[in-house]
PDB file of N, CA and C in Angstrom:
ATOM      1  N   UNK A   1      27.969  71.265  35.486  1.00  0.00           N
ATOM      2  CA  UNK A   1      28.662  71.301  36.754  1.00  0.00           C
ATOM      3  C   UNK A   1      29.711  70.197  36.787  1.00  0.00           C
ATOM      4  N   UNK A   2      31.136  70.466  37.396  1.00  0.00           N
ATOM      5  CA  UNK A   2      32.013  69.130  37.684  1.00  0.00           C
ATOM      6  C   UNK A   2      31.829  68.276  38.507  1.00  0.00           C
ATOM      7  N   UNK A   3      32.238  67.287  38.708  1.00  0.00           N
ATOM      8  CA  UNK A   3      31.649  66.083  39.446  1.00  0.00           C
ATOM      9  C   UNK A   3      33.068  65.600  39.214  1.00  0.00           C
ATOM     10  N   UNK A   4      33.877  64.412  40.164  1.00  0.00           N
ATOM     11  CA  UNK A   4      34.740  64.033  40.116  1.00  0.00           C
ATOM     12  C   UNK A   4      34.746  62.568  40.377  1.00  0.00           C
ATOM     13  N   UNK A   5      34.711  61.713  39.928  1.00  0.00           N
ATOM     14  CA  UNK A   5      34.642  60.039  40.304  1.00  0.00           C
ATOM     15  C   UNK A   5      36.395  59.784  39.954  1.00  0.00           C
ATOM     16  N   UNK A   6      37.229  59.929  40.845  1.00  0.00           N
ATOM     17  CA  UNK A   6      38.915  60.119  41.087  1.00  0.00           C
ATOM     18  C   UNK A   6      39.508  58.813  41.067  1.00  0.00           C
ATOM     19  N   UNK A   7      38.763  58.013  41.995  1.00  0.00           N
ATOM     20  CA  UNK A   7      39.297  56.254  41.616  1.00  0.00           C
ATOM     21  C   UNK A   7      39.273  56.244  40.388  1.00  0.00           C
ATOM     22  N   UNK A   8      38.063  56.596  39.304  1.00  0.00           N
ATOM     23  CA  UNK A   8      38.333  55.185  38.475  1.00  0.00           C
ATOM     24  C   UNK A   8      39.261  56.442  37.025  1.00  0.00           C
ATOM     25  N   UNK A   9      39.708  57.013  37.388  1.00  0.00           N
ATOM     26  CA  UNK A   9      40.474  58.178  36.546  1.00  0.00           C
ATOM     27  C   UNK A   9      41.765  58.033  36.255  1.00  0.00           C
ATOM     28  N   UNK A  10      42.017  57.874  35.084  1.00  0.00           N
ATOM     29  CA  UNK A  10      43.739  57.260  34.145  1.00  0.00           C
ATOM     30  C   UNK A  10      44.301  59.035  34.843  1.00  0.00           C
ATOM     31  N   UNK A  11      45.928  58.653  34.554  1.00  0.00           N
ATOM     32  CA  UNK A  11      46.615  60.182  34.910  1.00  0.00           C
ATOM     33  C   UNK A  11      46.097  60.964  34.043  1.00  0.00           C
ATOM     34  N   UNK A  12      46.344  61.276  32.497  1.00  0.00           N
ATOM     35  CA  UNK A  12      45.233  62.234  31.755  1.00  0.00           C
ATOM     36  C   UNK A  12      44.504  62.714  32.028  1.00  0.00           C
ATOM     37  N   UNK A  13      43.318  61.719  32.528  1.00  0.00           N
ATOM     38  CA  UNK A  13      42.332  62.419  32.640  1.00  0.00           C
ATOM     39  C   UNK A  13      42.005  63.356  33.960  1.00  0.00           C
ATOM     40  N   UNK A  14      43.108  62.579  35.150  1.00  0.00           N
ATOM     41  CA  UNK A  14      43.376  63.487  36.140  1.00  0.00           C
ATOM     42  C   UNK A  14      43.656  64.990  35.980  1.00  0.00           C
ATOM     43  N   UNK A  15      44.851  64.597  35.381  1.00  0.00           N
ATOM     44  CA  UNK A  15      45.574  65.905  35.117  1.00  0.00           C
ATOM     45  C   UNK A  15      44.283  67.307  34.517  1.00  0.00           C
ATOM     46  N   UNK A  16      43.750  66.533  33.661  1.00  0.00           N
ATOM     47  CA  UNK A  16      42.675  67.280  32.580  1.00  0.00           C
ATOM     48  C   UNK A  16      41.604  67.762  33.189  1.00  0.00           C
ATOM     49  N   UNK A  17      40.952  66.988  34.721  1.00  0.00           N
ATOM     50  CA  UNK A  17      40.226  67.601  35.786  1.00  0.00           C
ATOM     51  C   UNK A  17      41.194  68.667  36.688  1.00  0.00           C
ATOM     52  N   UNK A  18      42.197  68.586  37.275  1.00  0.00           N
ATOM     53  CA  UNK A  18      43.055  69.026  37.652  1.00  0.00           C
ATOM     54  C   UNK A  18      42.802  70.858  37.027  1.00  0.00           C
ATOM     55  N   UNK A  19      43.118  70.724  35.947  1.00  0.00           N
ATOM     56  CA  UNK A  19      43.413  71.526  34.709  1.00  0.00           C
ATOM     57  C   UNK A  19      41.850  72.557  34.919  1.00  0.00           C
ATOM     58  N   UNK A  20      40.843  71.842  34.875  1.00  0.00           N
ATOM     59  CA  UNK A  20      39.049  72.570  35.304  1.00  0.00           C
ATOM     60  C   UNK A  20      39.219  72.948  36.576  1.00  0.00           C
ATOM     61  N   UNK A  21      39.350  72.580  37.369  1.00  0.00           N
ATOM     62  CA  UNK A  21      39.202  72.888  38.378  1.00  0.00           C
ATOM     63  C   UNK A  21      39.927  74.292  38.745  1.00  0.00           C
ATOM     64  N   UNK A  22      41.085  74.042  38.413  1.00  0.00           N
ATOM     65  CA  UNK A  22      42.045  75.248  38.373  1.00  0.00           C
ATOM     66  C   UNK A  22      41.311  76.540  38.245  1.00  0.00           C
ATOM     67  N   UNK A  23      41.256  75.794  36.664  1.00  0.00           N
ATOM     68  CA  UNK A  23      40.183  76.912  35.723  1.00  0.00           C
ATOM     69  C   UNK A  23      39.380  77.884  36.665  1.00  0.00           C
ATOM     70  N   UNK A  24      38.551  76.758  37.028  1.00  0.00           N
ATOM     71  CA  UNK A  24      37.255  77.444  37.549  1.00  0.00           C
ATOM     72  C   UNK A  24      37.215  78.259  38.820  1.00  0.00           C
ATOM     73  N   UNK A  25      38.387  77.741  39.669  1.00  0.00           N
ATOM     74  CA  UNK A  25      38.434  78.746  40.818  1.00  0.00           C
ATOM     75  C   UNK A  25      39.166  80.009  40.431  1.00  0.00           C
ATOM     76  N   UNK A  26      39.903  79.874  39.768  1.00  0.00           N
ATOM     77  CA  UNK A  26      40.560  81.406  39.656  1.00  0.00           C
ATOM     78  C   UNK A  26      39.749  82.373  38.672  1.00  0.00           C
ATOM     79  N   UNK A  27      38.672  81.615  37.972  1.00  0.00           N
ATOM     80  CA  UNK A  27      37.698  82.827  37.250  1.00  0.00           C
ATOM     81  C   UNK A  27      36.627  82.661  38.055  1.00  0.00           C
ATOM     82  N   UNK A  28      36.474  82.469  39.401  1.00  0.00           N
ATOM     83  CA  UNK A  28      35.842  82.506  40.291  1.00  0.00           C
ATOM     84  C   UNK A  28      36.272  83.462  41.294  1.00  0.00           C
ATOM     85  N   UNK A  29      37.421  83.473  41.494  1.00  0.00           N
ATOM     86  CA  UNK A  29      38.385  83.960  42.069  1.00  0.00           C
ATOM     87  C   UNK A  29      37.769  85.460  41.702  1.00  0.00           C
ATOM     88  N   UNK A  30      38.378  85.765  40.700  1.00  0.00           N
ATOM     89  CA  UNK A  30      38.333  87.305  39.549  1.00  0.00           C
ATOM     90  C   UNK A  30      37.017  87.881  39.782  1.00  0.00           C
ATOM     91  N   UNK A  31      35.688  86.925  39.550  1.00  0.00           N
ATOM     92  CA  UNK A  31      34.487  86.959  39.262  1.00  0.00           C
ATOM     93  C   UNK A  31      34.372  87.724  40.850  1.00  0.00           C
ATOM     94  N   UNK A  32      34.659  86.949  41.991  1.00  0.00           N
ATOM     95  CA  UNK A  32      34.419  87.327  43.444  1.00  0.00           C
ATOM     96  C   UNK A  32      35.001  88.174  43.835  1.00  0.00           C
ATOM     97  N   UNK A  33      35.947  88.645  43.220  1.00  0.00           N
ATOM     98  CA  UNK A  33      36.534  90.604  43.419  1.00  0.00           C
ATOM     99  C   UNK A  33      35.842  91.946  42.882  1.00  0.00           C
ATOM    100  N   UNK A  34      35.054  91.495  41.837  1.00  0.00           N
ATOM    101  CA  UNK A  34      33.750  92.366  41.606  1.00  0.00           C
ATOM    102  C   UNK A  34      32.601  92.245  41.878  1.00  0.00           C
ATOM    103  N   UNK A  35      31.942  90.972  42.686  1.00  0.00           N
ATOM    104  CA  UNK A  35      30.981  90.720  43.090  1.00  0.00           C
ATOM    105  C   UNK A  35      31.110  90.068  44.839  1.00  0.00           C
ATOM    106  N   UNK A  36      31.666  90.467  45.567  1.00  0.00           N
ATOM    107  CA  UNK A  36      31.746  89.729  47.175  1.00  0.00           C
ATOM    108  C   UNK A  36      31.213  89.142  47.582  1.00  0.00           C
ATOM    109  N   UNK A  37      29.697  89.693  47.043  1.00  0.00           N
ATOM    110  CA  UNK A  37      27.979  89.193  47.776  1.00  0.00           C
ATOM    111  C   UNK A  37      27.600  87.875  47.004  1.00  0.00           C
ATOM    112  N   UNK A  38      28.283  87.782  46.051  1.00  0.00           N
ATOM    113  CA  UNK A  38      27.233  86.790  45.410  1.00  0.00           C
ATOM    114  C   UNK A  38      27.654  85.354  45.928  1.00  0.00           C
ATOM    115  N   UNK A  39      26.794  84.829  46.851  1.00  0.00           N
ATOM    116  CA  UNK A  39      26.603  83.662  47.675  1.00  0.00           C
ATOM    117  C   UNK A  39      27.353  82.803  46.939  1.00  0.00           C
ATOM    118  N   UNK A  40      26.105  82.476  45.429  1.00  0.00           N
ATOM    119  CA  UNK A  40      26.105  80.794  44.834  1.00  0.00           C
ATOM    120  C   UNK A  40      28.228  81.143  44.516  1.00  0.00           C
ATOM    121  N   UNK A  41      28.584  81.954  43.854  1.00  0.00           N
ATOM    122  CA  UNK A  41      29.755  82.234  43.082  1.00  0.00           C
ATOM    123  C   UNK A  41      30.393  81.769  44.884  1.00  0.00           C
ATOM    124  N   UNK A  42      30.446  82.097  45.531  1.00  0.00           N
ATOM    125  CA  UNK A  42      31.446  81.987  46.898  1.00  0.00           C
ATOM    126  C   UNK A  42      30.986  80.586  47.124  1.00  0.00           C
ATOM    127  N   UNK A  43      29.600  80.099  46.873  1.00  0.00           N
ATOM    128  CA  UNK A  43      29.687  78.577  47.434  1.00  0.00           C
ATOM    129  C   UNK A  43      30.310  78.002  46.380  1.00  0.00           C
ATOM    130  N   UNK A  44      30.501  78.366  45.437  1.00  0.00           N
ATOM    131  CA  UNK A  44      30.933  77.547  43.962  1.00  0.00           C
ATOM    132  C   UNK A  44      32.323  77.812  44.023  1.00  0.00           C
ATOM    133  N   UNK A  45      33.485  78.595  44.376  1.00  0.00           N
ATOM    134  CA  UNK A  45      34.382  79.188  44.759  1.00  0.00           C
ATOM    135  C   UNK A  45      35.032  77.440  45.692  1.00  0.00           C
ATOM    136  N   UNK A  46      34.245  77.565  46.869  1.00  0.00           N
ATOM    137  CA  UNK A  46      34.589  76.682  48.306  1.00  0.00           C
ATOM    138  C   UNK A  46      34.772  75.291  47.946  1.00  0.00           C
ATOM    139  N   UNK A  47      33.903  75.222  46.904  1.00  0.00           N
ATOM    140  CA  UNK A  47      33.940  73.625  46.898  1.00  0.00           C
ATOM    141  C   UNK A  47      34.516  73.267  45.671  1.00  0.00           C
ATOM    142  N   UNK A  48      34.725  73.865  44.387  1.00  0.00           N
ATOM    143  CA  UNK A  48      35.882  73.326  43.722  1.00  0.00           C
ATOM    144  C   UNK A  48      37.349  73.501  44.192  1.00  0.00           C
ATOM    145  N   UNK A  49      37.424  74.923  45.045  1.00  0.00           N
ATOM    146  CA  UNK A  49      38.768  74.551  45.807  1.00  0.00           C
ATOM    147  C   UNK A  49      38.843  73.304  46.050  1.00  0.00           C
ATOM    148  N   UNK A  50      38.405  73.083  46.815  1.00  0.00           N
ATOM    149  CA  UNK A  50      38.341  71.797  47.947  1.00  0.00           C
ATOM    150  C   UNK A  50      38.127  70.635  47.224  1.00  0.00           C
ATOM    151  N   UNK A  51      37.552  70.171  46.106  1.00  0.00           N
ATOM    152  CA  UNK A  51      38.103  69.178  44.890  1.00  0.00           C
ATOM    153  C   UNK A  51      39.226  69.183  44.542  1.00  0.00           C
ATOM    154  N   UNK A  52      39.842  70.187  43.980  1.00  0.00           N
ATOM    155  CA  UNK A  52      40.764  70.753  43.647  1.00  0.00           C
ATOM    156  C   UNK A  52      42.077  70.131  44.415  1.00  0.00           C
ATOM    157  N   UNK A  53      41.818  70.328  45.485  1.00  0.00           N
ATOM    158  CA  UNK A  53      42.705  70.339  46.885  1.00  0.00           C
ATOM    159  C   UNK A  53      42.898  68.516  46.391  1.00  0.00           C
ATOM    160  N   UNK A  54      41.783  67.682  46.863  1.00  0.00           N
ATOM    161  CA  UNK A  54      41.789  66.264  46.939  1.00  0.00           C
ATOM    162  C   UNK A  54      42.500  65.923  45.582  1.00  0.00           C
ATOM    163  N   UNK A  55      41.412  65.737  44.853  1.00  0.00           N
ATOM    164  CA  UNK A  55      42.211  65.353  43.260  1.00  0.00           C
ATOM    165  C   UNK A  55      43.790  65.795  42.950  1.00  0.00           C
ATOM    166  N   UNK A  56      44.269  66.804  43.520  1.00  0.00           N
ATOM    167  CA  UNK A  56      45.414  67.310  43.326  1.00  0.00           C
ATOM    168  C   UNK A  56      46.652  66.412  43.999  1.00  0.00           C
ATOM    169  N   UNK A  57      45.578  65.894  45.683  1.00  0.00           N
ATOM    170  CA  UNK A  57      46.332  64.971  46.760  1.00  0.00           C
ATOM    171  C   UNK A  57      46.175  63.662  46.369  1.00  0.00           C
ATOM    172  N   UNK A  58      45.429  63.240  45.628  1.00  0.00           N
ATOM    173  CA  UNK A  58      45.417  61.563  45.253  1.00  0.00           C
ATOM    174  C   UNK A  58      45.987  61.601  44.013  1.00  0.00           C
ATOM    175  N   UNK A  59      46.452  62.645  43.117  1.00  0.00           N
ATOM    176  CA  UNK A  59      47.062  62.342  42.037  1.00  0.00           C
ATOM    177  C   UNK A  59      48.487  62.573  42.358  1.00  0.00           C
ATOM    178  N   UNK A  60      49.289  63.154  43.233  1.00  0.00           N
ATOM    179  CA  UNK A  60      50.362  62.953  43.644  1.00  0.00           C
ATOM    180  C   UNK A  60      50.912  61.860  44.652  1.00  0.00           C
ATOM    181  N   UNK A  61      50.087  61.447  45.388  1.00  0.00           N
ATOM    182  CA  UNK A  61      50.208  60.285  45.997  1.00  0.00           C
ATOM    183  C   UNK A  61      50.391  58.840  44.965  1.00  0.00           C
ATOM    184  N   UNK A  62      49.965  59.315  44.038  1.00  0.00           N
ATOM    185  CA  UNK A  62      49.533  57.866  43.004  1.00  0.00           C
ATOM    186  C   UNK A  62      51.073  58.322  42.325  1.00  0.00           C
ATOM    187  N   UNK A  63      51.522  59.508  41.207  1.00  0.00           N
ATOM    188  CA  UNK A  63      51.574  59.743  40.332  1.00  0.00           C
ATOM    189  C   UNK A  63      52.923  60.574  40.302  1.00  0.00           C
ATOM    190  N   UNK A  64      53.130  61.197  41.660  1.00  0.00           N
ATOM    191  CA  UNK A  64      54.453  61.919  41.963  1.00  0.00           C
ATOM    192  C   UNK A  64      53.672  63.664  42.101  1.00  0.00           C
ATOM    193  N   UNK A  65      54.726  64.680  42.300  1.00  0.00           N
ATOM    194  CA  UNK A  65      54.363  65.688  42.634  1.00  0.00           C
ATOM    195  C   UNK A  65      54.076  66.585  41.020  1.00  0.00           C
ATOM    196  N   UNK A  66      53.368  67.425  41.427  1.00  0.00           N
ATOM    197  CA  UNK A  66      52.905  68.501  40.580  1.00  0.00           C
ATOM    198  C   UNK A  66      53.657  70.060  40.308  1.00  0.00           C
ATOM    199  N   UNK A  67      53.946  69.864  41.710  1.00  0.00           N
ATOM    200  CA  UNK A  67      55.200  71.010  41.421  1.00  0.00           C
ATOM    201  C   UNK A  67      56.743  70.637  42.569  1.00  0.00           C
ATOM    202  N   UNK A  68      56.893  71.525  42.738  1.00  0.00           N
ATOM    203  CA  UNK A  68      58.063  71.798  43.530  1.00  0.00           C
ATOM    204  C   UNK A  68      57.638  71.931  44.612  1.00  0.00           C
ATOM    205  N   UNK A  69      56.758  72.010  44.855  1.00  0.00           N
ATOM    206  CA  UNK A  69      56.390  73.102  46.228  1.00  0.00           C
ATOM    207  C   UNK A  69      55.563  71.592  46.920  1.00  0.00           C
ATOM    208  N   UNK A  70      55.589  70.527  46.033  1.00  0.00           N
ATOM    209  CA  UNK A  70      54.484  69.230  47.450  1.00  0.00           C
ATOM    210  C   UNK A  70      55.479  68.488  47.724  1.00  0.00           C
ATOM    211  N   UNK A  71      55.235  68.524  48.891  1.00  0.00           N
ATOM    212  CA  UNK A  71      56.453  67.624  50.090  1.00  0.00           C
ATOM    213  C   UNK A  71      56.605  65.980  50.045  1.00  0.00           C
ATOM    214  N   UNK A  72      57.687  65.673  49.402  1.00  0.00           N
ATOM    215  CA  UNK A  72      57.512  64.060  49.193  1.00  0.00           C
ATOM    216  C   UNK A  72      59.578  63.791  49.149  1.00  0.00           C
ATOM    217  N   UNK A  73      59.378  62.576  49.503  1.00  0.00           N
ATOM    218  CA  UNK A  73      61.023  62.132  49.904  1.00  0.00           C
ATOM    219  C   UNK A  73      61.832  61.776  48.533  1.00  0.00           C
ATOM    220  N   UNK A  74      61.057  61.801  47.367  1.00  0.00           N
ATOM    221  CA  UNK A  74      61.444  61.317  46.019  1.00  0.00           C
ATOM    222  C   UNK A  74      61.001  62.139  44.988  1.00  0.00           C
ATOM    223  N   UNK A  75      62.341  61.954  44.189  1.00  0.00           N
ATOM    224  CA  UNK A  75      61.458  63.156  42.758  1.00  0.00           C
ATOM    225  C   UNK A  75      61.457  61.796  41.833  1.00  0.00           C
ATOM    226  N   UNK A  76      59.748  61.488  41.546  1.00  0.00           N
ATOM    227  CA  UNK A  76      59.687  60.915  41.084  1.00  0.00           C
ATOM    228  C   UNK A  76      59.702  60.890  39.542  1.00  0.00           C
ATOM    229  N   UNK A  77      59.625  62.021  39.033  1.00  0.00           N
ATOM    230  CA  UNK A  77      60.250  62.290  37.873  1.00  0.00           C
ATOM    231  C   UNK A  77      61.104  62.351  36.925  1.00  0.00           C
ATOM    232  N   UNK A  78      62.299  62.094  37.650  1.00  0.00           N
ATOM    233  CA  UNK A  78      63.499  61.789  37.752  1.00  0.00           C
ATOM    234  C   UNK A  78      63.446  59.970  36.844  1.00  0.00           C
ATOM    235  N   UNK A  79      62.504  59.042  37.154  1.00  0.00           N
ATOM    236  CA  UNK A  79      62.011  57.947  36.855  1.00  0.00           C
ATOM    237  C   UNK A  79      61.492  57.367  35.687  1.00  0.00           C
ATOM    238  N   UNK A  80      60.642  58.555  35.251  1.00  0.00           N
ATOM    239  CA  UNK A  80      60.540  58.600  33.674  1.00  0.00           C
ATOM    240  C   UNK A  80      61.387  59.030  32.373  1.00  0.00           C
ATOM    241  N   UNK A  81      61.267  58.330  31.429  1.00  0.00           N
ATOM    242  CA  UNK A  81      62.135  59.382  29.998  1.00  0.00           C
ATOM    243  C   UNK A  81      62.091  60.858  30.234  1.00  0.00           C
ATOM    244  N   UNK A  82      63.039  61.697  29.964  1.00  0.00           N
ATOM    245  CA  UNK A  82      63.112  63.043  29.464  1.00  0.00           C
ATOM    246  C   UNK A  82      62.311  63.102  28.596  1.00  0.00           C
ATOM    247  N   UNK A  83      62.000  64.744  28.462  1.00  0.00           N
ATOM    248  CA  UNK A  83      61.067  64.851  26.888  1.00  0.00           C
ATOM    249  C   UNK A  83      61.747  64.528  25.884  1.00  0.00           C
ATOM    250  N   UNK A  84      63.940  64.269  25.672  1.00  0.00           N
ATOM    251  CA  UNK A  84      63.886  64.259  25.049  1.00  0.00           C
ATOM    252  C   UNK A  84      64.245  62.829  24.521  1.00  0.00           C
ATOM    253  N   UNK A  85      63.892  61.779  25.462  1.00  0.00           N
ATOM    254  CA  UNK A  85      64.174  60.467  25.179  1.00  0.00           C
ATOM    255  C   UNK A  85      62.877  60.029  24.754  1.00  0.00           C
ATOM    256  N   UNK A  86      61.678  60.468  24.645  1.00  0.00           N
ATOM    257  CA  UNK A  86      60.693  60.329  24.413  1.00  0.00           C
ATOM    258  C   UNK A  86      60.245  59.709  23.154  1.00  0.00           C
ATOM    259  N   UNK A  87      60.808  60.108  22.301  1.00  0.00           N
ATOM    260  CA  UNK A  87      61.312  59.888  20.916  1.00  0.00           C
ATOM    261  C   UNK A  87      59.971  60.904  20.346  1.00  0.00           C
ATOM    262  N   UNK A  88      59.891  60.482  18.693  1.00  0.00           N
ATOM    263  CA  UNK A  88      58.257  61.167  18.189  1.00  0.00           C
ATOM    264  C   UNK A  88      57.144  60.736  18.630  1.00  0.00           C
ATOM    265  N   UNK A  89      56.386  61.078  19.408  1.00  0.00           N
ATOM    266  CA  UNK A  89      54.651  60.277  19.798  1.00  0.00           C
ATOM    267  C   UNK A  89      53.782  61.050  18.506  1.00  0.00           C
TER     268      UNK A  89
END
């Protein structure tokens, strides 16, 4: 099961929960269009949303936005190297 301890989490590893969570609601999602009834899948559904939701809101608050679509006065992206100033990692 996921569990999220969000303070003490580098961006990576954000992103990389971020990334599960996703995961898991939308094959939850899928899973709950052939099954409606099944409780645990709808309680399991509710509450990684809702991780999902937070972790998504404290990693843009920290870290800048995730897409286009979260409301903030700065593209903070704009701030870092391009991919292609990046050089080889």
């Amino acid at each position: 099961m996921m569990s999220c301890d969000c303070e003490n989490m580098k961006k990576d590893e954000m992103l990389m929960k971020i990334k599960e969570y996703q995961f898991a609601v939308v094959e939850l999602a899928l899973y709950l269009d052939t099954h409606p009834e099944d409780e645990r899948a709808l309680c399991l559904h509710r509450k990684y949303a809702k991780e999902l939701k937070e972790l998504k809101d404290k990693y843009q608050k920290v870290y800048g936005p995730l897409t286009i679509n979260y409301p903030c006065n700065k593209w903070r992206w704009i701030e870092e190297p391009w991919p292609w100033e990046r050089g080889n990692n």
